[in-house]
C-alpha atoms as a PDB file:
ATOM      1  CA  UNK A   1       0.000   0.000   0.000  1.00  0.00           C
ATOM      2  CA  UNK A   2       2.603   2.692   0.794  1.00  0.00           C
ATOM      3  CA  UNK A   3       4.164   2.794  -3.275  1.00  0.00           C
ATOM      4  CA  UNK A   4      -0.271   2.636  -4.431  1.00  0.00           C
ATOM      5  CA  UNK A   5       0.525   6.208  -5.609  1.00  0.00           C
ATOM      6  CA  UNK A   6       3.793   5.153  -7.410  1.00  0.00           C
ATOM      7  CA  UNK A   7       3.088   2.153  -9.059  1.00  0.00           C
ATOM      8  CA  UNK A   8       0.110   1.580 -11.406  1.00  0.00           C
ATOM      9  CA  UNK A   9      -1.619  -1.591 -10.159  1.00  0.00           C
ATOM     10  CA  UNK A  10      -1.621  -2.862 -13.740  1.00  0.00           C
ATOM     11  CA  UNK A  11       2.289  -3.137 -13.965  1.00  0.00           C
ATOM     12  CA  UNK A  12       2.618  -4.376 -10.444  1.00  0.00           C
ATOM     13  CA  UNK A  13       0.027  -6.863 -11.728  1.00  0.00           C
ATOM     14  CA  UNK A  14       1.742  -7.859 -14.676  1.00  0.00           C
ATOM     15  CA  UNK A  15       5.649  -7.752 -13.128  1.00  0.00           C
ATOM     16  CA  UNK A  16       4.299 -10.158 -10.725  1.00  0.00           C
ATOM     17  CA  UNK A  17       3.716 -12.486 -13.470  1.00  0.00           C
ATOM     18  CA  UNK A  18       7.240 -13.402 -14.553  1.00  0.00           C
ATOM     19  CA  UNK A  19       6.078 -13.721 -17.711  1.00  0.00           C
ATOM     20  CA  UNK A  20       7.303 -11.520 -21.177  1.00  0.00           C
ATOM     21  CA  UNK A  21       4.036 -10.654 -22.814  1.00  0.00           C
ATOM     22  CA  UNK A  22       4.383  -9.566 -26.638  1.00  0.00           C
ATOM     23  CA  UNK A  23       1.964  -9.052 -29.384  1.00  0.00           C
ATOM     24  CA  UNK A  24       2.937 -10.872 -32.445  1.00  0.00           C
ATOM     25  CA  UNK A  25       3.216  -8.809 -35.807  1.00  0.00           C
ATOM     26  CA  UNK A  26       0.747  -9.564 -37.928  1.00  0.00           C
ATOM     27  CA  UNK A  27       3.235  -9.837 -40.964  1.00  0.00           C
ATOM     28  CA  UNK A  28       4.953 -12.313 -39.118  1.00  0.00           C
ATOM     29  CA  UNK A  29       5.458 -15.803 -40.089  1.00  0.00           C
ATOM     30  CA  UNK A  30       4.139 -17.273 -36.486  1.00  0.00           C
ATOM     31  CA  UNK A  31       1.144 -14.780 -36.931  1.00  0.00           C
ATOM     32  CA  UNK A  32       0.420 -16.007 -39.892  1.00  0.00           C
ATOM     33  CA  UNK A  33       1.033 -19.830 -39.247  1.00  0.00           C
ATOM     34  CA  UNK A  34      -1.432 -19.394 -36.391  1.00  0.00           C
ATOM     35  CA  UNK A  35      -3.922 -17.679 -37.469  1.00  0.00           C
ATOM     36  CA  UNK A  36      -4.408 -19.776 -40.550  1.00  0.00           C
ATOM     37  CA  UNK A  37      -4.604 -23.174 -38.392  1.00  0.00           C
ATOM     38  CA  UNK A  38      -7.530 -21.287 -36.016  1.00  0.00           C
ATOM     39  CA  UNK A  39      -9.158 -20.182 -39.336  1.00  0.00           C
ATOM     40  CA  UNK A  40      -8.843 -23.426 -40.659  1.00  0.00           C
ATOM     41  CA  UNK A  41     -10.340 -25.385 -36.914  1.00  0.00           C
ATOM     42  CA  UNK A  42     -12.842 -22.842 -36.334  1.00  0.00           C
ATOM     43  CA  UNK A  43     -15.631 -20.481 -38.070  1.00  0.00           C
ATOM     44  CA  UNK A  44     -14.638 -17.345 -36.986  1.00  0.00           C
ATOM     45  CA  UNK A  45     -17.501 -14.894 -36.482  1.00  0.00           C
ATOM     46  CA  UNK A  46     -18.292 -11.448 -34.325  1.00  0.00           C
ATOM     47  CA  UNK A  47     -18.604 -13.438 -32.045  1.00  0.00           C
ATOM     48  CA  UNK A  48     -15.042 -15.265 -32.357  1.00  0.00           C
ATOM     49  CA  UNK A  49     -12.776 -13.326 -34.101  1.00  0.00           C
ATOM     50  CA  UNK A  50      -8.227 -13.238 -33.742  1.00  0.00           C
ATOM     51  CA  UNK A  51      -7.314  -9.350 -32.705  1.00  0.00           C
ATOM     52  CA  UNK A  52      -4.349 -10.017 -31.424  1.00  0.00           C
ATOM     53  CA  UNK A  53      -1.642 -13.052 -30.955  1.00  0.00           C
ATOM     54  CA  UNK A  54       0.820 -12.832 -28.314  1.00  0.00           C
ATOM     55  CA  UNK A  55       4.290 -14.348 -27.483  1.00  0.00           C
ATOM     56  CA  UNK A  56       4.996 -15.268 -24.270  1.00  0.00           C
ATOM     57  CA  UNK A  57       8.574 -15.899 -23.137  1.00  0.00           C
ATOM     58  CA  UNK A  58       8.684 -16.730 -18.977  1.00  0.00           C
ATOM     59  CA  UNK A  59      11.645 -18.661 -19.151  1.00  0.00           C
ATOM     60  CA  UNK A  60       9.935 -21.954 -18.945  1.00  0.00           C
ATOM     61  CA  UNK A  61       9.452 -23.074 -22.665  1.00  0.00           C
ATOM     62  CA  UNK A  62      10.955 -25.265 -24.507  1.00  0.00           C
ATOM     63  CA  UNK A  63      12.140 -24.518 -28.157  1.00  0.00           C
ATOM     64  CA  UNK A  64      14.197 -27.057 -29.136  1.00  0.00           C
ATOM     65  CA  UNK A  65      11.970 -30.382 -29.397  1.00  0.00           C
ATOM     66  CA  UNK A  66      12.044 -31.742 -32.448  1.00  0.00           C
ATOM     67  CA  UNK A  67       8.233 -33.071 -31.970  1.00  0.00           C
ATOM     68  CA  UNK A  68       5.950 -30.474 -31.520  1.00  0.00           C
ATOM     69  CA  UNK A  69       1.932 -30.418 -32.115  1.00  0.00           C
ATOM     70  CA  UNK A  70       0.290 -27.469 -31.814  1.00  0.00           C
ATOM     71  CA  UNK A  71      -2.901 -27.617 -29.173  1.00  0.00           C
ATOM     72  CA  UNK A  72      -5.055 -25.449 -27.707  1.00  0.00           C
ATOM     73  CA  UNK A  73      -6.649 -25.021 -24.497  1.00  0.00           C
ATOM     74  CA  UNK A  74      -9.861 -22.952 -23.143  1.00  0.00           C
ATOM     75  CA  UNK A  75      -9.108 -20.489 -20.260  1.00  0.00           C
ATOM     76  CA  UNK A  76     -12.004 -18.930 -18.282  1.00  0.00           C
ATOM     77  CA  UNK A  77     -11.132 -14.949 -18.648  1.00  0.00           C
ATOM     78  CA  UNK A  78     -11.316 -14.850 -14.488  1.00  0.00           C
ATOM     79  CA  UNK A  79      -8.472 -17.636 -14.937  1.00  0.00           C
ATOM     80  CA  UNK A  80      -5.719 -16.356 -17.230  1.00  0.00           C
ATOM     81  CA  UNK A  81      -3.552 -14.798 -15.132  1.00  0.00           C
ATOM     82  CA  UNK A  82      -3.375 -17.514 -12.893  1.00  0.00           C
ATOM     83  CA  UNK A  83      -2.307 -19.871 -15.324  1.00  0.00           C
ATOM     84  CA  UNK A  84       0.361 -17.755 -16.748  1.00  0.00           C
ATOM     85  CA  UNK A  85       1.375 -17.814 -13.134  1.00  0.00           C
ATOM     86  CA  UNK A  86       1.567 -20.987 -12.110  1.00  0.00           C
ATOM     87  CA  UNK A  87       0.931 -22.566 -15.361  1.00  0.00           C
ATOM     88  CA  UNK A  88      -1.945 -24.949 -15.854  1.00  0.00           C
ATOM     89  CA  UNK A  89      -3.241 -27.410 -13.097  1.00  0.00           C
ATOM     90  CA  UNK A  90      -5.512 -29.814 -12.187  1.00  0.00           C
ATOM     91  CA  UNK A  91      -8.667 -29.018 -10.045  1.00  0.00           C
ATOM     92  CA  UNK A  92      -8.956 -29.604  -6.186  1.00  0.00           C
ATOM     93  CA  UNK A  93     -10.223 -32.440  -5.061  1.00  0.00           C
ATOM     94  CA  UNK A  94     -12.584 -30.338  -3.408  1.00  0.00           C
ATOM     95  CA  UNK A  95     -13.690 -28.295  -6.699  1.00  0.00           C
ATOM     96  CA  UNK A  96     -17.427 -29.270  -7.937  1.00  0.00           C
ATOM     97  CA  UNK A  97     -17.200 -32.133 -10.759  1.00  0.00           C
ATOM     98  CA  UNK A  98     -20.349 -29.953 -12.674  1.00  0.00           C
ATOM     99  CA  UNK A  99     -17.466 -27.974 -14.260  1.00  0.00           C
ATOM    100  CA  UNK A 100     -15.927 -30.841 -16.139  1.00  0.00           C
ATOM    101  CA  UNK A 101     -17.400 -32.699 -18.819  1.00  0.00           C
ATOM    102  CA  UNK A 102     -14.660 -35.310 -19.070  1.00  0.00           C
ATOM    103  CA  UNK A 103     -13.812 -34.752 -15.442  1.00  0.00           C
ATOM    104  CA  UNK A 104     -10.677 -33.414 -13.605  1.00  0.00           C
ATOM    105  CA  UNK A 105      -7.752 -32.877 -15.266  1.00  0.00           C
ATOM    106  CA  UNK A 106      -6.112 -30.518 -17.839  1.00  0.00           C
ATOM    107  CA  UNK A 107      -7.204 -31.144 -21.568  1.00  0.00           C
ATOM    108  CA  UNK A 108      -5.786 -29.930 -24.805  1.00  0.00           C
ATOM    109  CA  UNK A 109      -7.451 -29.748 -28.446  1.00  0.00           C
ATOM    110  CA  UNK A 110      -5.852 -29.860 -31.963  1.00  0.00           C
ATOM    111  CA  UNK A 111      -9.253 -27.719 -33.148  1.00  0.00           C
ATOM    112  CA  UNK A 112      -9.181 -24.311 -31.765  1.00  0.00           C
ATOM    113  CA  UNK A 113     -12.963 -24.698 -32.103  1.00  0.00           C
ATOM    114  CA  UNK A 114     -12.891 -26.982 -29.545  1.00  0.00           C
ATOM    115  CA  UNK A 115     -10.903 -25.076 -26.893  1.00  0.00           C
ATOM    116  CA  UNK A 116     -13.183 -21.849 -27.687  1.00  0.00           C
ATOM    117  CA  UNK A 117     -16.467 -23.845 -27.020  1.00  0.00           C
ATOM    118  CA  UNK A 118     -14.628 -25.200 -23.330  1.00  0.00           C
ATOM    119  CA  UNK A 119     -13.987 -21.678 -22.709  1.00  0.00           C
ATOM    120  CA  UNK A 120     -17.237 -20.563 -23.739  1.00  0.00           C
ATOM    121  CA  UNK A 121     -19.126 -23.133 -21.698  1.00  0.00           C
ATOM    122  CA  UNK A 122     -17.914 -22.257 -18.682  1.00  0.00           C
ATOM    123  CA  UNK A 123     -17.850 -18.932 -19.150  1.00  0.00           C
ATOM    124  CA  UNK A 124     -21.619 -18.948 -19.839  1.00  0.00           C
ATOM    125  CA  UNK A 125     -21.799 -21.326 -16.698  1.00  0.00           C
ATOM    126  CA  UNK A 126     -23.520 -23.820 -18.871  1.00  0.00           C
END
């Protein structure tokens, strides 16, 4: 509380993160490579539409394996910044089981479709 009128909550916010957080150019060939893969495993609407691709860099990835597939997962908005936190894990034993349609545990899509609808559907609290 004593530096609240020196620091703007959004950068202590975001420094607490340990994560480097970079919008993609659009020209770029990852840009491009990803967008075309969501265009190509999802209709893109109003409703669903790419505004922006980022790059995140936290220290923790790992560039150099040969066999890579790229796979998408849906986030809850209220639960972004705790996974670039801590990174993705598995619910509580004590969370609900109404929040998981295959169960608990962490899931990953090849169909960006199908990572938009899981983050959709819980979203919507369906």
């Amino acid at each position: 509380r004593h530096r609240q009128t020196t620091v703007n909550p959004l950068d202590y916010a975001y420094k607490s993160l340990q994560v480097c957080i970079e919008p993609l150019g659009t020209e770029s060939e990852e840009w491009m490579c990803l967008h075309k893969y969501i265009s190509n495993t999802c209709r893109l609407t109003d409703d669903a539409a790419v505004h922006c691709i980022y790059s995140l860099d936290g220290g923790r990835q790992i560039s150099d394996v040969p066999n890579k597939r790229l796979l998408f997962r849906g986030v809850k908005n209220e639960r972004v910044l705790g996974t670039l936190k801590n990174g993705l894990t598995v619910a509580p034993s004590y969370a609900p089981d109404t929040e998981w349609k295959l169960g608990k545990g962490i899931y990953f899509s090849d169909q960006f479709s199908s990572a938009l609808d899981e983050a959709s559907v819980r979203a919507s609290g369906r």
